[in-house]
Protein backbone atom coordinates (compact mmCIF):
# COMPACT_ATOMS: atom_id res chain seq x y z
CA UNK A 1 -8.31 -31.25 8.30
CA UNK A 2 -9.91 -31.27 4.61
CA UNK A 3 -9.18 -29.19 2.09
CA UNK A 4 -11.58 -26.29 1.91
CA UNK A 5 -13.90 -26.47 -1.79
CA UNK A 6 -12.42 -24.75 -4.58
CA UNK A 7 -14.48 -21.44 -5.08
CA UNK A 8 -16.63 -21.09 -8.19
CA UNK A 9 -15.58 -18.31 -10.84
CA UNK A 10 -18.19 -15.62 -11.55
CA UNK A 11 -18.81 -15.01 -14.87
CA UNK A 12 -18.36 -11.05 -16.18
CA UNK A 13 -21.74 -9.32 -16.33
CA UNK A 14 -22.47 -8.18 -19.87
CA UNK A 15 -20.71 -4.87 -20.86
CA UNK A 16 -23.52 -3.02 -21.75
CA UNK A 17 -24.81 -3.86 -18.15
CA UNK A 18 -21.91 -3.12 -15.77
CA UNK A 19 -21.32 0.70 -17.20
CA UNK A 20 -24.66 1.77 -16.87
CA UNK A 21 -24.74 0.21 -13.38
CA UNK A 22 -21.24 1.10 -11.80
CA UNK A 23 -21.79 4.80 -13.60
CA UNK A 24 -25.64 4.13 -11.12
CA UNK A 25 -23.25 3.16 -8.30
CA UNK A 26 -20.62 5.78 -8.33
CA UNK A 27 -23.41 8.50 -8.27
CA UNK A 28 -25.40 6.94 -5.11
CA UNK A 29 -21.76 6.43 -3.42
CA UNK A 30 -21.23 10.46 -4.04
CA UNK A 31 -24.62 11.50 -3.06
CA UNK A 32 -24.12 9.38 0.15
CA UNK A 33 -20.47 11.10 1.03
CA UNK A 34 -21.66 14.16 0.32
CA UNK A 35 -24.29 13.78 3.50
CA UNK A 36 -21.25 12.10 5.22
CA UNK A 37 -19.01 14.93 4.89
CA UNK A 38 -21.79 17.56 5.96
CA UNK A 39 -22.22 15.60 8.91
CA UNK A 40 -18.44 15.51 9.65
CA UNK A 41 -18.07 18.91 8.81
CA UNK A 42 -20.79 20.08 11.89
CA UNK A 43 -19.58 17.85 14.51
CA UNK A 44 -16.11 19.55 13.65
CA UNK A 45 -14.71 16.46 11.93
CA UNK A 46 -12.32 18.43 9.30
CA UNK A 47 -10.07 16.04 8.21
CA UNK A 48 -12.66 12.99 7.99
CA UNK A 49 -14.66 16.12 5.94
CA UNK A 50 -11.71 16.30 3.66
CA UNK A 51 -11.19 12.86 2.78
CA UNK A 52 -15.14 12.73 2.17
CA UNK A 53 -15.06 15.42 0.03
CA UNK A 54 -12.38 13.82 -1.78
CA UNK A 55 -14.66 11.12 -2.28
CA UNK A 56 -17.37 12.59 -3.79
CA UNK A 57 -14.82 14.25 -5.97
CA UNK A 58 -13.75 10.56 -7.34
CA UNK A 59 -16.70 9.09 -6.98
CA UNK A 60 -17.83 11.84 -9.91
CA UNK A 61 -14.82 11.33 -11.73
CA UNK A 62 -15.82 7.81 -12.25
CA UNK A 63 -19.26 7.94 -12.97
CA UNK A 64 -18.73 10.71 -15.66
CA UNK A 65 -15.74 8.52 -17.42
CA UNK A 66 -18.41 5.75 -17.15
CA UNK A 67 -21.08 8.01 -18.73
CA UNK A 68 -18.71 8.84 -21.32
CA UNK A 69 -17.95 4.97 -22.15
CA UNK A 70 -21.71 3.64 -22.23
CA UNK A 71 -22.22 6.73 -24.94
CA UNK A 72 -18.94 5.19 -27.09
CA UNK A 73 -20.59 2.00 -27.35
């Protein structure tokens, strides 16, 4: 059996870049759980609510730190 090919490294996006974008991605992942949890929530779901809630509270968390780093720069 051959050796599978070595995998090619990815090279960092610019900085500039990946803030503004993962701050863009945070936001759409806590807008998302936030419909996830409501959802849980009516179908009597309470502890998958919870942890959905929870979420949305660190998906926030991370896209105001990342707000706060793209206005450092």
């Amino acid at each position: 059996m051959a050796a599978p090919p070595p995998r090619k490294k990815r090279k960092p996006a610019a900085k500039s870049t990946r803030d503004g974008r993962q701050r863009e991605a945070a936001s759409f992942i806590a807008e998302h759980l936030i419909d996830l949890a409501r959802v849980a929530r009516r179908y009597k779901l309470d502890l998958l609510g919870f942890v959905l809630d929870m979420g949305v509270m660190e998906a926030r968390k991370m896209a105001r730190l990342q707000g706060k780093r793209a206005r450092k720069t």
